[in-house]
C-alpha atoms as a PDB file:
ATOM      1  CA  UNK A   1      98.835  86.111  95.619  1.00  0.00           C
ATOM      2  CA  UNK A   2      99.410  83.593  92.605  1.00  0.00           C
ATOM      3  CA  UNK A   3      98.198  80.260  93.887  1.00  0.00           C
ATOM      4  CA  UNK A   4     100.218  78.305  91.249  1.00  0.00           C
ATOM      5  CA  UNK A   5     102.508  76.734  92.856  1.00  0.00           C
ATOM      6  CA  UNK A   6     103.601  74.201  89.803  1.00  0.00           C
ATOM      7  CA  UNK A   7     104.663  74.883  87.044  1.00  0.00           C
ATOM      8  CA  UNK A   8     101.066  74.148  84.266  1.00  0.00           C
ATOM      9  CA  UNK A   9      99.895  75.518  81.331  1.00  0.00           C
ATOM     10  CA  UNK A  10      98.514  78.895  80.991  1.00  0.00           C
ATOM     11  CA  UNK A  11      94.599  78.768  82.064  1.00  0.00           C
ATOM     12  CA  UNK A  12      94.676  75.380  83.866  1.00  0.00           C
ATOM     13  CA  UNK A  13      94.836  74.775  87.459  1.00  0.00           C
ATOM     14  CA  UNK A  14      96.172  71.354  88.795  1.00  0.00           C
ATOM     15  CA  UNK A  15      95.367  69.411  91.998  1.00  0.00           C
ATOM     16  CA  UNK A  16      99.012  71.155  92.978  1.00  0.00           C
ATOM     17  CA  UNK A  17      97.716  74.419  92.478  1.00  0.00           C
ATOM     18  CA  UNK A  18      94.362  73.282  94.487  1.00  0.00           C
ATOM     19  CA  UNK A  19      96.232  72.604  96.789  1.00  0.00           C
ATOM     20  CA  UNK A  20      98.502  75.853  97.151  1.00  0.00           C
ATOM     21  CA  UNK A  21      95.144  77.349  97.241  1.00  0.00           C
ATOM     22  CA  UNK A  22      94.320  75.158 100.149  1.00  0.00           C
ATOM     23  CA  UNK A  23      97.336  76.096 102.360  1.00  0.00           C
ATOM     24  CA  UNK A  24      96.540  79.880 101.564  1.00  0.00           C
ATOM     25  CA  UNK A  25      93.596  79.402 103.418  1.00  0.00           C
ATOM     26  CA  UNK A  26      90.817  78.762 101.015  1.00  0.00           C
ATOM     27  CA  UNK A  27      88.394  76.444 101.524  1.00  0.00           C
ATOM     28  CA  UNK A  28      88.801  73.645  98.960  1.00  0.00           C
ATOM     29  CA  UNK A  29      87.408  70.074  98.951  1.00  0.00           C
ATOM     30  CA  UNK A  30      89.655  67.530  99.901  1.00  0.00           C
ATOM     31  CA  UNK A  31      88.334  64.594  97.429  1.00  0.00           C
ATOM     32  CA  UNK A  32      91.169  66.949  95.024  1.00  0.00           C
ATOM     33  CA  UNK A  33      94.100  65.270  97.126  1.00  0.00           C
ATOM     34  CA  UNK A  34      92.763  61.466  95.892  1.00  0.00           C
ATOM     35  CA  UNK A  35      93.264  62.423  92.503  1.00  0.00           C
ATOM     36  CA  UNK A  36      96.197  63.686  90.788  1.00  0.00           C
ATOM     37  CA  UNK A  37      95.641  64.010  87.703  1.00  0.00           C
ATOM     38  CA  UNK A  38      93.007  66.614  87.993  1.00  0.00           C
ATOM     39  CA  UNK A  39      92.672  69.357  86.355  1.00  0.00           C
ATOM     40  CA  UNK A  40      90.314  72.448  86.621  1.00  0.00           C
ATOM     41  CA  UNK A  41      90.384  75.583  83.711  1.00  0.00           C
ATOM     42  CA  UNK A  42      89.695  78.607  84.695  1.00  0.00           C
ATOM     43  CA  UNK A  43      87.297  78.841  81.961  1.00  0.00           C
ATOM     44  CA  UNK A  44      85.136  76.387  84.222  1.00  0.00           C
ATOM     45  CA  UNK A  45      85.873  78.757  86.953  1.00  0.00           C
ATOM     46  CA  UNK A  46      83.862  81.953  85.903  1.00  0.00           C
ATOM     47  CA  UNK A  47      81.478  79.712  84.355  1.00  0.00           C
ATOM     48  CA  UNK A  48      80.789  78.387  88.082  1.00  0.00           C
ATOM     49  CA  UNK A  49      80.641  81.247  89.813  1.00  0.00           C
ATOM     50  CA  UNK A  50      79.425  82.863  86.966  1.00  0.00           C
ATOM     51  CA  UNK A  51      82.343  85.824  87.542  1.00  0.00           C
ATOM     52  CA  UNK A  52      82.887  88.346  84.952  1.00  0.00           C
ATOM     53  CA  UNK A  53      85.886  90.617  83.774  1.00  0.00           C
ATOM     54  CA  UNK A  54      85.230  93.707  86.544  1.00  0.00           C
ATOM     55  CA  UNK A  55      86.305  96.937  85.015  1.00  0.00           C
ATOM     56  CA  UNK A  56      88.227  99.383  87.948  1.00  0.00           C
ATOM     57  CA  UNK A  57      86.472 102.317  89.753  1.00  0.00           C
ATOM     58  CA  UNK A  58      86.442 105.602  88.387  1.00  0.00           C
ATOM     59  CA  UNK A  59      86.657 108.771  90.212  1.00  0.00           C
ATOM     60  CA  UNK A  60      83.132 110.610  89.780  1.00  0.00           C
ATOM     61  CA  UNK A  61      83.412 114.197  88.081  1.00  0.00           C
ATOM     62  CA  UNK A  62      82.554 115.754  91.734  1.00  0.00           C
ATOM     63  CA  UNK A  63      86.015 113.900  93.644  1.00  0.00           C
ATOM     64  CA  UNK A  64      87.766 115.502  90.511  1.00  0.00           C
ATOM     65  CA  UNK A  65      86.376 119.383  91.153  1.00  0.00           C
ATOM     66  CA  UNK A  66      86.523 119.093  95.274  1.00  0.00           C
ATOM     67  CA  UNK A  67      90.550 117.654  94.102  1.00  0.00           C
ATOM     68  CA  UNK A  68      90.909 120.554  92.215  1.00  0.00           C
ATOM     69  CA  UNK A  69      89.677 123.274  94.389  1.00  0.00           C
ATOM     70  CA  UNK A  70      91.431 121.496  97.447  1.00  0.00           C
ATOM     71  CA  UNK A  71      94.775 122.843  95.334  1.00  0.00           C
ATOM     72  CA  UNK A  72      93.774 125.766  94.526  1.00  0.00           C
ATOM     73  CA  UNK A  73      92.505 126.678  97.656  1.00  0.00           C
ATOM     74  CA  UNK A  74      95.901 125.619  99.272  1.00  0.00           C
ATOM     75  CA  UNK A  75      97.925 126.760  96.353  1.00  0.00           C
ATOM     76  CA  UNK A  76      96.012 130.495  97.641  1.00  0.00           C
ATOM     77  CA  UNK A  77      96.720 130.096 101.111  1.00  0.00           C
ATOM     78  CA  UNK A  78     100.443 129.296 100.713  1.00  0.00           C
ATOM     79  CA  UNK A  79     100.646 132.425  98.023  1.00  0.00           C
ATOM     80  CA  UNK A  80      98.938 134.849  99.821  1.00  0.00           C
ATOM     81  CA  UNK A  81     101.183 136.017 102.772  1.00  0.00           C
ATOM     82  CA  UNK A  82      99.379 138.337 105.827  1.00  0.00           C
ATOM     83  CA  UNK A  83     101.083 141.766 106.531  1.00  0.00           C
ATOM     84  CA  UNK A  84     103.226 141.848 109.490  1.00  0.00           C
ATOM     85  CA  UNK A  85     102.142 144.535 111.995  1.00  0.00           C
ATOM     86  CA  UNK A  86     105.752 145.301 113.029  1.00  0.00           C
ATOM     87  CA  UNK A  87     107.241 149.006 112.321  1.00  0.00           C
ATOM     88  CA  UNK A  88     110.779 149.877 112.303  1.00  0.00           C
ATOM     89  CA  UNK A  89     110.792 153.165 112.955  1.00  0.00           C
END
């Protein structure tokens, strides 16, 4: 969800926005809604919670080789086709 609700400059988030935030469902101070000319960077943010850029989950090598066989194991079953023990004769 983008919690901007006005439109602000690029890195700076407005009693507005605070207050989008708010009606999302975070919990945000109310002292915000006395003052509108406040303003909040997200700079001061992460240095607050002291949040850093979180790089994305990786599959390990193993989920990669059980993926792989999982394939080829079906890719086998679906090629290999049992004889039929029906004569014609």
């Amino acid at each position: 969800m983008d919690p901007t609700s006005s439109a602000c400059s690029v890195g700076v988030v407005t009693s507005n926005d605070l207050a989008a935030i708010d009606a999302m469902g975070w919990n945000i101070n109310t002292d915000i809604y006395n003052n509108r000319g406040y303003t909040f960077t997200t700079a001061q943010a992460f240095a607050l919670s002291g949040a850093a850029h979180i790089a994305a989950g990786v599959p390990e090598p193993a989920s990669w080789a059980m993926m792989l066989f999982g394939f080829g194991a079906i890719g086998g079953a679906m090629r290999s086709r049992r004889k039929l023990g029906i004569s014609f004769g």
